[in-house]
C-alpha atoms as a PDB file:
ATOM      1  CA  UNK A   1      52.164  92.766 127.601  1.00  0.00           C
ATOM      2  CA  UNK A   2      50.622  91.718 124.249  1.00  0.00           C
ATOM      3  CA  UNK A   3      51.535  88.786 124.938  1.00  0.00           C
ATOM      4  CA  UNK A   4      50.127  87.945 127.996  1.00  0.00           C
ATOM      5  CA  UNK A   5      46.685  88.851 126.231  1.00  0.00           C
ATOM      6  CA  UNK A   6      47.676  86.813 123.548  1.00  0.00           C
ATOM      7  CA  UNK A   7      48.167  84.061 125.735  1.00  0.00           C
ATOM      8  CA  UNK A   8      44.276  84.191 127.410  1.00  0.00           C
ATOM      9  CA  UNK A   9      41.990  81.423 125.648  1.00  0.00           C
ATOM     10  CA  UNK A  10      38.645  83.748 125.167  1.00  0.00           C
ATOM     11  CA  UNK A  11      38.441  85.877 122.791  1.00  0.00           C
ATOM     12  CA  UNK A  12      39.789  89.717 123.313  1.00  0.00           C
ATOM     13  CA  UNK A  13      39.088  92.996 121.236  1.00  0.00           C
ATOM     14  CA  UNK A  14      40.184  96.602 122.318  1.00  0.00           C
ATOM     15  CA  UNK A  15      37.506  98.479 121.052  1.00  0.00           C
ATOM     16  CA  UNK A  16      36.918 102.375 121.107  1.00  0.00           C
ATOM     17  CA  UNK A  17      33.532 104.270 122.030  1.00  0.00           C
ATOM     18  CA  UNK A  18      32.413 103.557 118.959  1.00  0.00           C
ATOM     19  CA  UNK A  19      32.726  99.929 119.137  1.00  0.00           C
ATOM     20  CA  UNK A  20      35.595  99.913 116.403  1.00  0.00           C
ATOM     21  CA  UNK A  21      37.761  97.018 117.170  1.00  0.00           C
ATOM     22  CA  UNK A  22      41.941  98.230 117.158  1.00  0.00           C
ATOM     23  CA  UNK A  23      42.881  95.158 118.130  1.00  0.00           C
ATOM     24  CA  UNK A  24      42.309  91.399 118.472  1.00  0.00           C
ATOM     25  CA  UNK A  25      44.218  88.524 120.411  1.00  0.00           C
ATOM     26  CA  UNK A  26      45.342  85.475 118.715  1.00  0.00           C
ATOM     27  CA  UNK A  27      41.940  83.603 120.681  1.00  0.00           C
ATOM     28  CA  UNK A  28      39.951  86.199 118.935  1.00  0.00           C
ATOM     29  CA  UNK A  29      42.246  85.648 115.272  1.00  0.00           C
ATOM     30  CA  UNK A  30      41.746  82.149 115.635  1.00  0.00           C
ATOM     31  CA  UNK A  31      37.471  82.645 115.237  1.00  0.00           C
ATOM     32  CA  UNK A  32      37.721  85.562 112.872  1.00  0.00           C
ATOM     33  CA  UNK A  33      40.799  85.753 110.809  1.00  0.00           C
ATOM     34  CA  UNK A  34      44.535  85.064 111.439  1.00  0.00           C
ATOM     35  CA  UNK A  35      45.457  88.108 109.557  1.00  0.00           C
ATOM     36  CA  UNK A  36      44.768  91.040 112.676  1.00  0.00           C
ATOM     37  CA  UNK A  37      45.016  94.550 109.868  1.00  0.00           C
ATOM     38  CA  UNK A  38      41.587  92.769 108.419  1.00  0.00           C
ATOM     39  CA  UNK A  39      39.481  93.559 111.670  1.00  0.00           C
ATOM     40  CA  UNK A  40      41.119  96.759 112.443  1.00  0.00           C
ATOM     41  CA  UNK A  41      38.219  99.894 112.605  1.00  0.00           C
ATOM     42  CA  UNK A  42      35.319  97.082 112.169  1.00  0.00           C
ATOM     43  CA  UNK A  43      32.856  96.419 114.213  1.00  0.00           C
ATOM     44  CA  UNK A  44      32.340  93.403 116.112  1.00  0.00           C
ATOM     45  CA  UNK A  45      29.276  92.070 114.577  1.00  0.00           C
ATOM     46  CA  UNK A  46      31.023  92.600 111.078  1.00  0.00           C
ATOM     47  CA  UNK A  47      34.185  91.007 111.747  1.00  0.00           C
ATOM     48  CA  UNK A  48      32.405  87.755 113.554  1.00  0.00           C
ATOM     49  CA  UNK A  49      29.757  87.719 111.365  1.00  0.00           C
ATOM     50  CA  UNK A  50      27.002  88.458 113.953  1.00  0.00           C
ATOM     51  CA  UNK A  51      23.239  87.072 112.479  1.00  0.00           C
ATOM     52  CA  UNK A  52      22.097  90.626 112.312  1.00  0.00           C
ATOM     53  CA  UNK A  53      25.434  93.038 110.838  1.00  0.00           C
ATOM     54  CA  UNK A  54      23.829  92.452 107.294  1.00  0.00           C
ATOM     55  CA  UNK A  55      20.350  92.975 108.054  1.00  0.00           C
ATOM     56  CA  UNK A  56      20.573  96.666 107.902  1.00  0.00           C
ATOM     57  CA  UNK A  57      21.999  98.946 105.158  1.00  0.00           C
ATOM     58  CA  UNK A  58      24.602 100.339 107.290  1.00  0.00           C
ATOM     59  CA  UNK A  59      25.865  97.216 108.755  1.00  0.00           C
ATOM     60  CA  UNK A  60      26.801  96.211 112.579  1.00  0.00           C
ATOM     61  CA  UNK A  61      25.425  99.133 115.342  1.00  0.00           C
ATOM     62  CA  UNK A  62      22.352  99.937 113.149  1.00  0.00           C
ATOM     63  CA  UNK A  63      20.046  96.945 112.532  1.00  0.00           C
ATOM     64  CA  UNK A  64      16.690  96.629 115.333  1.00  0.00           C
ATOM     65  CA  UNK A  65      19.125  94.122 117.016  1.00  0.00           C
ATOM     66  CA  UNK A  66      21.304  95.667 117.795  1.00  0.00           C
ATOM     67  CA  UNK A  67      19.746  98.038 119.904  1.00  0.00           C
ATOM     68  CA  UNK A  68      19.640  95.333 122.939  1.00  0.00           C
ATOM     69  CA  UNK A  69      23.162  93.720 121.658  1.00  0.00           C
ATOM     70  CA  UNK A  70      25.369  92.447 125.124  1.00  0.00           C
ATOM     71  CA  UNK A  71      28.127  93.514 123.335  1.00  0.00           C
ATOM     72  CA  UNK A  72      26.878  97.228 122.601  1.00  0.00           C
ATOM     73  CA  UNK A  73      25.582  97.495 125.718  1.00  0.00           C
ATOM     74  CA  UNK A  74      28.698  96.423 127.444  1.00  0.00           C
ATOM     75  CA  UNK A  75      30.525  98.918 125.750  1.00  0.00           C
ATOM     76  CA  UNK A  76      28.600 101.932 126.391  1.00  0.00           C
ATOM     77  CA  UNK A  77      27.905 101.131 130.331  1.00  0.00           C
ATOM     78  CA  UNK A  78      31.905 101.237 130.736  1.00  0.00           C
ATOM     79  CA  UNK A  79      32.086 104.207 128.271  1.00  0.00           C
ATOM     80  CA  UNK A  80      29.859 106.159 130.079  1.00  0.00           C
ATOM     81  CA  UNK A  81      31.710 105.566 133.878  1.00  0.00           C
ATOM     82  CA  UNK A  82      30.874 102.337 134.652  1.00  0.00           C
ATOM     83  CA  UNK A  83      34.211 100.057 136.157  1.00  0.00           C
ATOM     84  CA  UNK A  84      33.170  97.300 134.406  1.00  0.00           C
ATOM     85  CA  UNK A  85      29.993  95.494 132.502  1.00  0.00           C
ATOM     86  CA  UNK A  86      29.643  91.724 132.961  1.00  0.00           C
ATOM     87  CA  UNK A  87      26.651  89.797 131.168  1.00  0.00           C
ATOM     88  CA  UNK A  88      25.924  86.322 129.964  1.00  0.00           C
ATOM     89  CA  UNK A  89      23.976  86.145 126.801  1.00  0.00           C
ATOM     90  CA  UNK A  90      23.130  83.587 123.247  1.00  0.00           C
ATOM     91  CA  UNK A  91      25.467  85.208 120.908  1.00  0.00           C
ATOM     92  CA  UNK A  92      24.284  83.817 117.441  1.00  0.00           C
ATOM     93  CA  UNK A  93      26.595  83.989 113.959  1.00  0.00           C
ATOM     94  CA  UNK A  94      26.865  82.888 111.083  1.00  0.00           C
ATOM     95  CA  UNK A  95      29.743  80.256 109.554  1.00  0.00           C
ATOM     96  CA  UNK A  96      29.529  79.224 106.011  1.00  0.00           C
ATOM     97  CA  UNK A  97      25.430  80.164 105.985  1.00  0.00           C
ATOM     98  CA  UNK A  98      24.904  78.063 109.004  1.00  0.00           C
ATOM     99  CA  UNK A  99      23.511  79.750 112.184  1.00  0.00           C
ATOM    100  CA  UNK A 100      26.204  78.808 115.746  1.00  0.00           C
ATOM    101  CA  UNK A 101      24.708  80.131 118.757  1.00  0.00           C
ATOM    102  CA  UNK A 102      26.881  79.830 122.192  1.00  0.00           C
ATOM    103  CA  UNK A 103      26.465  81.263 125.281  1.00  0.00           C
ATOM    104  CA  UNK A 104      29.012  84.043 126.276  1.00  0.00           C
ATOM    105  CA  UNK A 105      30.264  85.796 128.679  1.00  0.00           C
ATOM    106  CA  UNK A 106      30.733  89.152 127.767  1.00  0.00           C
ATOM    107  CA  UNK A 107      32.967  91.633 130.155  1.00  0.00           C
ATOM    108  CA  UNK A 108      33.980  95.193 129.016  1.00  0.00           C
ATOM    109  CA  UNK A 109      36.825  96.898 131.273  1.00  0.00           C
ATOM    110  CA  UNK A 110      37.656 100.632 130.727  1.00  0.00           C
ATOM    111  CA  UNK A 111      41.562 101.875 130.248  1.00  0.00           C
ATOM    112  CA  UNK A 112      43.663 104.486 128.631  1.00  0.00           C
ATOM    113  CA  UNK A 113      45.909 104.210 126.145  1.00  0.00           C
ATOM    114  CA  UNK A 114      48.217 106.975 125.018  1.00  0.00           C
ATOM    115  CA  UNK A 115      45.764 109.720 126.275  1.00  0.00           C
ATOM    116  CA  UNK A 116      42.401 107.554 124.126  1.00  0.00           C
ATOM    117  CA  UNK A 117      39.616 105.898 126.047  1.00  0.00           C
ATOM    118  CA  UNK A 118      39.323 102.797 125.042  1.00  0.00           C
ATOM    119  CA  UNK A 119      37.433  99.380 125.915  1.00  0.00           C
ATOM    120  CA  UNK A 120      38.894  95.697 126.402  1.00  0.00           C
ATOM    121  CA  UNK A 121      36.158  93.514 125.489  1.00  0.00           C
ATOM    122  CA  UNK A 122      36.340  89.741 126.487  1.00  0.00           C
ATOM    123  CA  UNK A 123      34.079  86.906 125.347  1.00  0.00           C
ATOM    124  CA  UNK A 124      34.297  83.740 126.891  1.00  0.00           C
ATOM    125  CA  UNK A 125      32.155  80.623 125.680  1.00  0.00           C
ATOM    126  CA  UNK A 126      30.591  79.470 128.281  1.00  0.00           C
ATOM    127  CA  UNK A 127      28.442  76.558 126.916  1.00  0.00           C
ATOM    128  CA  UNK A 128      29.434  73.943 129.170  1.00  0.00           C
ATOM    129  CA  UNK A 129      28.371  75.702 132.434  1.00  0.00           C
ATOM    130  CA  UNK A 130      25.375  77.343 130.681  1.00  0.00           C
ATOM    131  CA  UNK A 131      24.075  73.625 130.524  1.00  0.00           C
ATOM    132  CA  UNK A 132      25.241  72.399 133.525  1.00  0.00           C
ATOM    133  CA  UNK A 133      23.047  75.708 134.766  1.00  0.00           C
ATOM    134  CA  UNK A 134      19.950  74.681 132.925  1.00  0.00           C
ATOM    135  CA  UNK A 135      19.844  71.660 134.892  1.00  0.00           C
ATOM    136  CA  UNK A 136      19.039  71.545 138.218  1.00  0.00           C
ATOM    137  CA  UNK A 137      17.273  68.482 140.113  1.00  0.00           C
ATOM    138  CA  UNK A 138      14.144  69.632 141.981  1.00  0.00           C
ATOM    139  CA  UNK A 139      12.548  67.410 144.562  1.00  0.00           C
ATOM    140  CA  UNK A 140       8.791  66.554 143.060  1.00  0.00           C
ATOM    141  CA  UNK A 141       7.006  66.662 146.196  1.00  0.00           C
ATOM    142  CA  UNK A 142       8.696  69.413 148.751  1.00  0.00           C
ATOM    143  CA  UNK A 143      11.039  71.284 145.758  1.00  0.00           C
ATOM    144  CA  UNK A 144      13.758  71.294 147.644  1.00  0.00           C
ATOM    145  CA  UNK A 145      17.253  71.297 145.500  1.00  0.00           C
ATOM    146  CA  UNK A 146      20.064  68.525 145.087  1.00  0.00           C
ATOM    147  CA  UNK A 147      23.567  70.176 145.005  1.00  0.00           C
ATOM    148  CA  UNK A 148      27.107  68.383 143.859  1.00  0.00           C
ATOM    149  CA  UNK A 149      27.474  66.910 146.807  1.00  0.00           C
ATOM    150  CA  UNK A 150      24.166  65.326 146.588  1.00  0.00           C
ATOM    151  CA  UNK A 151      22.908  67.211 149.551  1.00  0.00           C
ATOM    152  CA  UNK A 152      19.190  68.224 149.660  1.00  0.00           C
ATOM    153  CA  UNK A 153      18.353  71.934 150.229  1.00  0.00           C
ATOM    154  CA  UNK A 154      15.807  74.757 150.293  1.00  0.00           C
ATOM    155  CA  UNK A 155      15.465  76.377 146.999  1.00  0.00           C
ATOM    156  CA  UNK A 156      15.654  79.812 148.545  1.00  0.00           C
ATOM    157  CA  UNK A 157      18.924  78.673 150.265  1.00  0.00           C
ATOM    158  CA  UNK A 158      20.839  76.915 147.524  1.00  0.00           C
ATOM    159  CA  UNK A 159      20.112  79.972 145.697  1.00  0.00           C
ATOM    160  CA  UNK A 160      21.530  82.053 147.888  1.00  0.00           C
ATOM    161  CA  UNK A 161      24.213  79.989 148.339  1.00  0.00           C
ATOM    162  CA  UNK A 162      25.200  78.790 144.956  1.00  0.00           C
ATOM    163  CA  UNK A 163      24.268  82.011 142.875  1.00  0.00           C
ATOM    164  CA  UNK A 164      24.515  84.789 145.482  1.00  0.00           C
ATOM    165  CA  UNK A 165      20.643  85.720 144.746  1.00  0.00           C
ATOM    166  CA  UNK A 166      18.911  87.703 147.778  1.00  0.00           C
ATOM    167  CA  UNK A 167      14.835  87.429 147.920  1.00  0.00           C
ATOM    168  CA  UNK A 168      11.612  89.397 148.421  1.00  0.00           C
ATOM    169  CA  UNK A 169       8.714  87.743 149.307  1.00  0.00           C
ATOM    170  CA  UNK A 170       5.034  88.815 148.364  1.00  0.00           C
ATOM    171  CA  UNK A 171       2.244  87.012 147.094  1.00  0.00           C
ATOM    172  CA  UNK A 172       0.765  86.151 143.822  1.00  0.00           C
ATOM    173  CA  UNK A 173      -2.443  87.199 142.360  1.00  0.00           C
ATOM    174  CA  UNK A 174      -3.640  84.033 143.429  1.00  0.00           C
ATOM    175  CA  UNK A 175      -1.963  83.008 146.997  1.00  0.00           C
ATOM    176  CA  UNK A 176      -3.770  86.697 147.603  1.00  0.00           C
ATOM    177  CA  UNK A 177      -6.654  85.913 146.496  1.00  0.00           C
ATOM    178  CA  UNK A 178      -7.379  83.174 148.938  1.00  0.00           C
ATOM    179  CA  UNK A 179      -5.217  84.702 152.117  1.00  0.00           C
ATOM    180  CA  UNK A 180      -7.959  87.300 151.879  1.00  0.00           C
ATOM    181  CA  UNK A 181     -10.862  84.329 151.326  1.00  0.00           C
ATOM    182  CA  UNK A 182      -8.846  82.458 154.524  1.00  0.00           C
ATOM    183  CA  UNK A 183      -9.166  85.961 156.393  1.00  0.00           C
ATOM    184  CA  UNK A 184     -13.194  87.009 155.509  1.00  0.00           C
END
C-alpha cells in the first residue's frame, strides 16, 4: 500500500484533526525533506515553510492567515463529516528567503486507521492549467468564446460546457436602471 502512495507524483500527508502531519510520501519528501521522522507531528505550514508559520508566536494554525488557509480548511470540512474537500488556491512559501507561489490543488479525503480518524491530504501543482485557465480568447465585438478546437461559442454555453457552471440571470444596478427608464 505505501507504496502505491509513494508512487503518486503530488505531494501526500496523512494528517490528524489537528493538522499534525504522521506521514509524508516520497513526492511530498522530495519538497520538504528526504528524511520522513523530521515532519512527523508538524504542521504543514512548518514543515513546507508556508509564508505565514513564522509570523505568529505559536507557529503554523495560529497566525491571521491562517484562519482562511485551503489547507486548514480542507481539513476541518472532512473532519467534521464532509466525504471530501477539493479547492484550488496560490499556496505561497518560502525557499532559501525567496517567496514561490504555485497554484494547488488541495483535496482532503477522510479514513480510519487502526480505530484514529485521520486525513489524507493531497496537493497537486497545478500551474500549467491555472495559466492555460487565465487565458481565454473573447470575441471583441459579440464576446462570444474560442474553444481548442477553435470553435466560436456563447460565453454562457462554453461555460457550461467546459467548467460545469449553471447561471442566474438578473440585472445590474445599471441595465435596471434604464429597463425601468425604457418602461416609464
Amino acid at each position: 500500500m505505501r507504496a502505491m502512495v509513494d508512487a503518486n507524483p503530488a505531494m501526500m500527508l496523512v494528517v490528524d484533526e489537528k493538522v499534525r502531519v504522521l506521514a509524508a510520501n516520497h513526492a511530498a519528501q522530495a519538497v520538504i525533506t528526504p528524511d520522513e521522522s523530521a515532519v512527523v507531528r508538524r504542521r504543514p505550514g512548518e514543515i513546507l515553510h508556508c509564508v505565514s508559520h513564522d509570523s505568529h508566536p505559536r507557529g503554523c494554525g495560529h497566525a491571521e492567515h491562517c484562519r482562511t488557509c485551503v489547507i486548514r480548511e480542507a481539513v476541518h470540512k472532512v473532519s467534521d463529516g464532509e466525504i471530501l474537500s477539493r479547492s484550488r488556491a496560490m499556496l505561497k512559501f518560502k525557499r532559501d528567503g525567496v517567496v514561490i507561489g504555485f497554484y494547488a490543488l488541495v483535496t482532503a479525503v477522510p479514513f480510519e486507521h487502526e480505530g484514529r480518524k485521520l486525513v489524507l491530504l493531497t496537493i497537486e501543482d497545478i500551474n500549467e492549467l491555472a495559466n492555460l485557465w487565465s487565458i481565454l480568447p473573447v470575441c471583441a465585438v459579440c464576446k462570444k468564446v474560442r474553444d481548442d478546437q477553435q470553435d466560436w461559442s456563447e460565453m454562457e454555453q462554453y461555460l457550461k460546457t467546459h467548467h460545469d457552471m449553471r447561471f442566474t440571470h438578473g440585472y445590474c444596478p445599471e441595465c435596471q436602471e434604464k429597463i425601468i427608464k425604457k418602461q416609464l
